[in-house]
C-alpha atoms as a PDB file:
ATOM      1  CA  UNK A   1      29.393  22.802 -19.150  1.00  0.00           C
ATOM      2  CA  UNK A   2      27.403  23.797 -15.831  1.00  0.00           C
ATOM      3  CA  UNK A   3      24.397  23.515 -18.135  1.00  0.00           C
ATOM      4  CA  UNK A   4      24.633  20.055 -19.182  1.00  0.00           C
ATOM      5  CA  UNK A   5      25.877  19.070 -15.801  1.00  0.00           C
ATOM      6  CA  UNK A   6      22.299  20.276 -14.483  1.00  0.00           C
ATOM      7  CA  UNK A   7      20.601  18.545 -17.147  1.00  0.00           C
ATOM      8  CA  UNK A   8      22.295  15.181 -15.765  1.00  0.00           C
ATOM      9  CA  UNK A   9      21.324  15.965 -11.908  1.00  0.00           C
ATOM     10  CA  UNK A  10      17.612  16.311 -13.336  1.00  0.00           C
ATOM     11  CA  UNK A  11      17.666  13.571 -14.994  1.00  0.00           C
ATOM     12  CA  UNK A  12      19.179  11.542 -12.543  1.00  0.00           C
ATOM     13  CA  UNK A  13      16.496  12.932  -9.729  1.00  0.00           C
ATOM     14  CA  UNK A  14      14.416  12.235 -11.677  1.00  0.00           C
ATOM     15  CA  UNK A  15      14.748   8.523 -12.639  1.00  0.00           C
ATOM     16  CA  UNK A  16      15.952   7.743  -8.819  1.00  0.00           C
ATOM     17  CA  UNK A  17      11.789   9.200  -8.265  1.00  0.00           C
ATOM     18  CA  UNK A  18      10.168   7.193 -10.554  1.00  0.00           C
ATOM     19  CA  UNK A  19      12.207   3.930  -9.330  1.00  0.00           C
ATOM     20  CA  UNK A  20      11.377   4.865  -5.879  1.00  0.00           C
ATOM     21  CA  UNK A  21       7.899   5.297  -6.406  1.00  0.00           C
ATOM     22  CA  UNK A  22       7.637   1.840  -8.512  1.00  0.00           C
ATOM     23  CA  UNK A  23       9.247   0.040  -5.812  1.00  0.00           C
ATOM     24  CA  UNK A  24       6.674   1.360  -2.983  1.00  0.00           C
ATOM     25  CA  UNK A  25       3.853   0.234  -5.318  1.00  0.00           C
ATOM     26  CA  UNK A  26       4.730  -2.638  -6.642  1.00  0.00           C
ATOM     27  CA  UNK A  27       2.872  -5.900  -4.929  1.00  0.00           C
ATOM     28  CA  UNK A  28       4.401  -9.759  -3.991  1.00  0.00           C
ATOM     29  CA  UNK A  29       4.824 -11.881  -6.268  1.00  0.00           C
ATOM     30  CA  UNK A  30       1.520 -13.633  -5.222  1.00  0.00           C
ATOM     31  CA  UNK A  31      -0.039 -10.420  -5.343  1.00  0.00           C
ATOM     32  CA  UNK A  32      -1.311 -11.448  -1.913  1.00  0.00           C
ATOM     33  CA  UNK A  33      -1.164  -9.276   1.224  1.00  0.00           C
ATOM     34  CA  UNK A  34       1.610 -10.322   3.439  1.00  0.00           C
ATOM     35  CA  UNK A  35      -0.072 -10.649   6.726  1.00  0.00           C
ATOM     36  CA  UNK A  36      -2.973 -11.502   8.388  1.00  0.00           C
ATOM     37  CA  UNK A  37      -6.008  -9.120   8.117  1.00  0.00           C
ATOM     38  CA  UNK A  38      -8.577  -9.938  11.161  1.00  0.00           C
ATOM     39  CA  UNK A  39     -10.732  -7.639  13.068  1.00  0.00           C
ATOM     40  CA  UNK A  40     -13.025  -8.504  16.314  1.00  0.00           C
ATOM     41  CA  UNK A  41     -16.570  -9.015  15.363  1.00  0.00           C
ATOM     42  CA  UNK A  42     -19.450  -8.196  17.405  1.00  0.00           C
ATOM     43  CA  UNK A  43     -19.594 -11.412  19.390  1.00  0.00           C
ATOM     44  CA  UNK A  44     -15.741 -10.902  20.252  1.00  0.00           C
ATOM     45  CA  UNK A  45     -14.681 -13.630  17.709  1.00  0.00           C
ATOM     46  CA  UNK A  46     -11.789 -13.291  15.781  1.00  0.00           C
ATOM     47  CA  UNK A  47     -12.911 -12.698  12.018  1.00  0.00           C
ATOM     48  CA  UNK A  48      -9.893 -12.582   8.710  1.00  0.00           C
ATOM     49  CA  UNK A  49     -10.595 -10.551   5.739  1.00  0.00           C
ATOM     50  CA  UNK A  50      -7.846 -11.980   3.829  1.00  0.00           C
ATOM     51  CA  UNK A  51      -8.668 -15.104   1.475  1.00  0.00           C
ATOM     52  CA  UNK A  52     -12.346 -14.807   1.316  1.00  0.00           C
ATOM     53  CA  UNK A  53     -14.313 -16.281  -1.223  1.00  0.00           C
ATOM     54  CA  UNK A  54     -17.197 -13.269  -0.496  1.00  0.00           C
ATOM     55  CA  UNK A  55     -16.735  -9.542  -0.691  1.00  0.00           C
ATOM     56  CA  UNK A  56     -16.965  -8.392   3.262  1.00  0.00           C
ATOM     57  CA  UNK A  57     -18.555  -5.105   4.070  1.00  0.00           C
ATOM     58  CA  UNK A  58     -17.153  -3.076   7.231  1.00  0.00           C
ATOM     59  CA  UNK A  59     -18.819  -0.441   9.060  1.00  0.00           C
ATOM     60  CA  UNK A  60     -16.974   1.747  11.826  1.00  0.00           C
ATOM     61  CA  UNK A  61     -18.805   3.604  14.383  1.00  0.00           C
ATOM     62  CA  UNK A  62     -17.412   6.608  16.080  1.00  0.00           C
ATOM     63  CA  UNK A  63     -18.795   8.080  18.708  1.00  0.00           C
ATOM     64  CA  UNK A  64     -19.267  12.487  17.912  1.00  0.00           C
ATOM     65  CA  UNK A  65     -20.126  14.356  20.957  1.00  0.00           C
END
């Protein structure tokens, strides 16, 4: 009896994973990101990377030293 009861706990553990893990990768319905991704350009304008009709290529700088 304590066997099969394990068994069940397992299983349950681990179908509550797998439907946990589906739900934090699943997407909208749109497949769309939900907000507004924008970043400060070098000429202090306001630039989105959401919607764009051209691939945009980023480059961060750090300063090591």
């Amino acid at each position: 009896m304590k066997n099969w009861m394990k068994r069940r706990s397992l299983l349950l553990l681990i179908v509550a994973a797998i439907a946990l893990m589906l739900q934090a990768c699943g997407t909208e319905e749109d497949g769309e990101p939900s907000g507004e991704l924008s970043l400060i350009n070098e000429d202090n304008q306001e630039v989105s990377l959401t919607n764009k009709d051209r691939a945009t290529v980023l480059f961060h700088f750090t300063e090591v030293g």
